[in-house]
N, C-alpha and C. Protein backbone atom coordinates (compact mmCIF):
# COMPACT_ATOMS: atom_id res chain seq x y z
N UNK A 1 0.84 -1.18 0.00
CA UNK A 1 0.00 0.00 0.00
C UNK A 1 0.89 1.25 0.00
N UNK A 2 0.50 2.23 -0.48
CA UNK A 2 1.66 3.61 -0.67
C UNK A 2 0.66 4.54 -0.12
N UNK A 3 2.67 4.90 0.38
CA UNK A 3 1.85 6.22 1.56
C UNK A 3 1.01 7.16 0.98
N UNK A 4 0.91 8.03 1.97
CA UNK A 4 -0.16 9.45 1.64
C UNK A 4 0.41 10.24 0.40
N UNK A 5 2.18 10.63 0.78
CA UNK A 5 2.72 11.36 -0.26
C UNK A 5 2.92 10.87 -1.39
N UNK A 6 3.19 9.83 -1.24
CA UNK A 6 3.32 8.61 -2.83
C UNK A 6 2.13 8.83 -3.71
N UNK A 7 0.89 8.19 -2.67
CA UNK A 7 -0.16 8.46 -3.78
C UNK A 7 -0.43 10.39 -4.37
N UNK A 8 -0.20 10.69 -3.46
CA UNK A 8 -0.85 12.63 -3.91
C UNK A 8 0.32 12.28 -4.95
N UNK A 9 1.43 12.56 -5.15
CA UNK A 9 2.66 12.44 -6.44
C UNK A 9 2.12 11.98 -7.30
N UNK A 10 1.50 10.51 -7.36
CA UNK A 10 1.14 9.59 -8.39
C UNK A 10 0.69 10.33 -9.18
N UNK A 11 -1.05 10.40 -8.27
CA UNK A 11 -1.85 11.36 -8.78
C UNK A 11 -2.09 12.60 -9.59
N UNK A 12 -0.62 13.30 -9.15
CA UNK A 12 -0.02 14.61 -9.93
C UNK A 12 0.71 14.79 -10.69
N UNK A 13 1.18 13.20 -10.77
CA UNK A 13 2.24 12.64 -11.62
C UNK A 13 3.47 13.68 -11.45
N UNK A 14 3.87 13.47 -10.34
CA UNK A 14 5.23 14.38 -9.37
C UNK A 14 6.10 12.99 -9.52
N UNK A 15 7.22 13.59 -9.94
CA UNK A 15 8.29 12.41 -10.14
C UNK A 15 8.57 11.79 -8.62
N UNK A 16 8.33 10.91 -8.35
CA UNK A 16 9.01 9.72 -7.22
C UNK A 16 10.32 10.80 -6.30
N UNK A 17 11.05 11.21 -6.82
CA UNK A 17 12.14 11.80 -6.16
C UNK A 17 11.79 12.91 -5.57
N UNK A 18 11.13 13.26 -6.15
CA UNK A 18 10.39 14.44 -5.41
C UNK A 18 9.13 14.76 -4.20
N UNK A 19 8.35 13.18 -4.63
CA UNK A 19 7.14 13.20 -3.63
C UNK A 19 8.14 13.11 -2.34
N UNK A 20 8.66 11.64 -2.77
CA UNK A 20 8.78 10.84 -1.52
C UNK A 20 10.88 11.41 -1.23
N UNK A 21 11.44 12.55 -1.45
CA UNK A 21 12.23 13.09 -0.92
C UNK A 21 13.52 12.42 -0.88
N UNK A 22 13.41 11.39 -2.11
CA UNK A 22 14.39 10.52 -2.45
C UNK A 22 15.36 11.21 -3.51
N UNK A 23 16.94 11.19 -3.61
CA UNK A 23 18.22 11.68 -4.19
C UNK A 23 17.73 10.97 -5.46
N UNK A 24 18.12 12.18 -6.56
CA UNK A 24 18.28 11.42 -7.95
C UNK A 24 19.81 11.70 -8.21
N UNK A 25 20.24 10.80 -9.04
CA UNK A 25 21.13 10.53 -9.38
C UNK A 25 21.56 10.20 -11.24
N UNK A 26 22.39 10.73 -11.46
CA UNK A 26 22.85 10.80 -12.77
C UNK A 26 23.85 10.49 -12.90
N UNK A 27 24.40 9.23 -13.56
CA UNK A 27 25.65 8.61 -14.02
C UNK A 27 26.09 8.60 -15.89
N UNK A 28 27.62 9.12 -15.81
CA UNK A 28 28.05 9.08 -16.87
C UNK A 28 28.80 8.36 -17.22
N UNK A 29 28.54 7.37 -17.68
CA UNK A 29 29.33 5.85 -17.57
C UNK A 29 30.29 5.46 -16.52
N UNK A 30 31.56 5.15 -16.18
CA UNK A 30 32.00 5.13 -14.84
C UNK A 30 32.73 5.88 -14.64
N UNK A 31 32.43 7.09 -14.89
CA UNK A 31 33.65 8.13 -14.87
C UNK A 31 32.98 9.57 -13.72
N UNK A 32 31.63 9.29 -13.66
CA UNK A 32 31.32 10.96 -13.39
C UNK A 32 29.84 10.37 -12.40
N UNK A 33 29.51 11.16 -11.57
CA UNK A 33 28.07 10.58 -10.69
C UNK A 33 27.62 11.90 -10.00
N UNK A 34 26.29 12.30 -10.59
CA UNK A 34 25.95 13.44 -10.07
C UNK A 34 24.51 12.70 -9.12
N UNK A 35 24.81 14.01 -8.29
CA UNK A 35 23.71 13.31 -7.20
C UNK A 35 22.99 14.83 -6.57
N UNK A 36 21.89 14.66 -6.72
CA UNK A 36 20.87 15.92 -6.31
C UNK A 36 20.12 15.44 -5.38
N UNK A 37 19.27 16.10 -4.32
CA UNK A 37 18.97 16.32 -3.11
C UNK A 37 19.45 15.24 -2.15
N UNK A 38 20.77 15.50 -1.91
CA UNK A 38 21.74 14.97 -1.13
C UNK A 38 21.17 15.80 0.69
N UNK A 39 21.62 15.29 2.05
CA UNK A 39 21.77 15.76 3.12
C UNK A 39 22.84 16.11 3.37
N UNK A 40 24.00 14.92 3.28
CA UNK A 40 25.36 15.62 4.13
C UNK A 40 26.31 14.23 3.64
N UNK A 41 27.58 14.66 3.56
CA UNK A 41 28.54 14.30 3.15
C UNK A 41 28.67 13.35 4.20
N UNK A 42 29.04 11.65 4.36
CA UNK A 42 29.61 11.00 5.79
C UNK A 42 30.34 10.43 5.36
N UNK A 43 31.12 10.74 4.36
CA UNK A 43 32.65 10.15 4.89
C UNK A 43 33.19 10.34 3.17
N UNK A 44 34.62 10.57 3.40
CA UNK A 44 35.28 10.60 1.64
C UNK A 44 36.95 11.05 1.96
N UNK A 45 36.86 9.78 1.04
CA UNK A 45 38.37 9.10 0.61
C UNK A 45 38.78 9.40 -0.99
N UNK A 46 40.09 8.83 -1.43
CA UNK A 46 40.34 8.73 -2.76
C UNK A 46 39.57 7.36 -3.49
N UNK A 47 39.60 6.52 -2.37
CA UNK A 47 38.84 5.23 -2.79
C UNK A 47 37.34 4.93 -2.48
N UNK A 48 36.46 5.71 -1.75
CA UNK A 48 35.19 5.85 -1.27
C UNK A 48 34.46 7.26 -0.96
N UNK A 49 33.31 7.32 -1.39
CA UNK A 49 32.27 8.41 -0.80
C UNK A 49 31.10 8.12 -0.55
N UNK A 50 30.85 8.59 0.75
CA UNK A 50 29.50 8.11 1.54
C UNK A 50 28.46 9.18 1.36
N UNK A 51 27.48 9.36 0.70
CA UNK A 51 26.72 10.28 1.16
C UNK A 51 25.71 10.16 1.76
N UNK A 52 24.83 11.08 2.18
CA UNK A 52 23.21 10.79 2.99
C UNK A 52 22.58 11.74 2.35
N UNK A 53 21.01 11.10 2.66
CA UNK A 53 20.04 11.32 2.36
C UNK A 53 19.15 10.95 3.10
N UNK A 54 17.84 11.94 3.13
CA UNK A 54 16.58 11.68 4.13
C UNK A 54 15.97 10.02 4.37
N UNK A 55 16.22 9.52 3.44
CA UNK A 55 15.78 7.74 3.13
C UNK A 55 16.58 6.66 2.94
N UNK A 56 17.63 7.13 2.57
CA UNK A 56 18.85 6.10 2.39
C UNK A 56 20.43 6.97 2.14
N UNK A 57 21.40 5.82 2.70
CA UNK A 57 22.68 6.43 2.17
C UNK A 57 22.91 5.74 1.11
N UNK A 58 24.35 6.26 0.05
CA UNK A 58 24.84 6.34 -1.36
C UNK A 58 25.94 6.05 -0.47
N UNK A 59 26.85 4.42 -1.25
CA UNK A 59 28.28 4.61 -0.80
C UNK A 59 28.70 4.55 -2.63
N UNK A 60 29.66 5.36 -2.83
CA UNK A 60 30.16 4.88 -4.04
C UNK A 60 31.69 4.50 -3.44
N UNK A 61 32.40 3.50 -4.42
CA UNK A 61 33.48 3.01 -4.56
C UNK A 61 34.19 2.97 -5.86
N UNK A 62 35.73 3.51 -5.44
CA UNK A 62 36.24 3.41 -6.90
C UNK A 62 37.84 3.35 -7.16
N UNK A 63 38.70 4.33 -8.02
CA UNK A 63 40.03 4.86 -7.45
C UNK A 63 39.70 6.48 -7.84
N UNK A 64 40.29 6.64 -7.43
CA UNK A 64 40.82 8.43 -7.52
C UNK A 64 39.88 8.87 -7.10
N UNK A 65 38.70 8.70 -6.55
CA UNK A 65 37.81 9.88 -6.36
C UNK A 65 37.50 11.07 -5.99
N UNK A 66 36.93 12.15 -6.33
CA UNK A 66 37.17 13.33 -5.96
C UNK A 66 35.43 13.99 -6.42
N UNK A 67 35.54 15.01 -4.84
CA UNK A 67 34.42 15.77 -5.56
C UNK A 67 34.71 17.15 -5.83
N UNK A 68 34.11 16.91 -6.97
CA UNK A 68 34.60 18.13 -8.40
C UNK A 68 33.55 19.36 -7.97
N UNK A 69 32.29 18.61 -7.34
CA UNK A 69 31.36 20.49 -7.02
C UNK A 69 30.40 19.71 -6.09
N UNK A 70 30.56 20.29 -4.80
CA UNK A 70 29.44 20.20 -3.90
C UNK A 70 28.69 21.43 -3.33
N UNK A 71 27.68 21.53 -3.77
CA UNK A 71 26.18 23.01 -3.22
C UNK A 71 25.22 22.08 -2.17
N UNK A 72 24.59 22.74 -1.55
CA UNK A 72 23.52 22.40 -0.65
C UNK A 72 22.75 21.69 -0.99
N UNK A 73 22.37 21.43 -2.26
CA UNK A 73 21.43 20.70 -2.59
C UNK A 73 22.05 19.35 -3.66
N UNK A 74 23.34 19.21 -4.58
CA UNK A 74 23.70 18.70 -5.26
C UNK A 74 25.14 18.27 -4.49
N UNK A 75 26.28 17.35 -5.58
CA UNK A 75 27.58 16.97 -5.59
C UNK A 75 27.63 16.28 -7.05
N UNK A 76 28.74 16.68 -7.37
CA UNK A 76 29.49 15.66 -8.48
C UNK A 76 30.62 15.21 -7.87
N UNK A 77 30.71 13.89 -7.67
CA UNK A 77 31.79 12.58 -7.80
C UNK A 77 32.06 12.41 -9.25
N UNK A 78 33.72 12.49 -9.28
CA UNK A 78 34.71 11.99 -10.60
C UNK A 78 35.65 11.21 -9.99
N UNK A 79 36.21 10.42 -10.88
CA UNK A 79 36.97 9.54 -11.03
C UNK A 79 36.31 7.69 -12.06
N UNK A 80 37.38 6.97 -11.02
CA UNK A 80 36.65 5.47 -11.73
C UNK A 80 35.78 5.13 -10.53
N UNK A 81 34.73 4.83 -11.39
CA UNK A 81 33.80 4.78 -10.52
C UNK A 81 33.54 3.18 -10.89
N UNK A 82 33.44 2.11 -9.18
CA UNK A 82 33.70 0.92 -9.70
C UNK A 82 31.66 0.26 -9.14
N UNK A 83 31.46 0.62 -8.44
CA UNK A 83 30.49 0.74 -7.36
C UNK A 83 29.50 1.27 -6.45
N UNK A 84 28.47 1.02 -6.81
CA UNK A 84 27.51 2.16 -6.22
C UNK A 84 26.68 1.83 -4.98
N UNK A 85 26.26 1.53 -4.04
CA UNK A 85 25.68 1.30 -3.17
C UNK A 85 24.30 1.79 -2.57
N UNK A 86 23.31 0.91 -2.35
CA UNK A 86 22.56 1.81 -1.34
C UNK A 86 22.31 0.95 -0.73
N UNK A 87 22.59 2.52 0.77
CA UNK A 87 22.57 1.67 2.34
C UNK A 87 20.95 1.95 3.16
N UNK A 88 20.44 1.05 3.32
CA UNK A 88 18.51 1.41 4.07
C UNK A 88 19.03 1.56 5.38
């Protein structure tokens, strides 16, 4: 059964990421990973980045990683990107 906000979205045909306050994410083959309505950065290495979000965390895994632009609401991760994760 789907929640209250799920269904009003459906209904309004409000994209999923938006009802229910879930990160979208955009990958450019394994090189580049953009990620929009992010919470907070928890943890980042050359070989890992953890992020959060209201519903789940994002671990990515890779080599070199680096973030190339982080704003309040977005981040881009570059490098090789080997692995993507989500943590409930």
């Amino acid at each position: 059964m789907k929640n209250p906000r799920e269904a009003l979205g459906d209904a309004w045909g409000v994209p999923k990421d938006v009802s229910l306050d879930l990160p979208h994410m955009t990958v450019s083959g394994n090189k580049e990973l953009y990620i929009e309505n992010y919470k907070a950065l928890l943890s980042y290495d050359s070989g890992s980045i953890v992020v959060g979000s209201r519903k789940l965390g994002i671990a990515v895994t890779g080599k070199n990683l680096e973030i190339k632009s982080i704003r309040r609401d977005d981040i881009l991760i570059t490098g090789e990107i080997l692995h993507i994760e989500y943590k409930i």
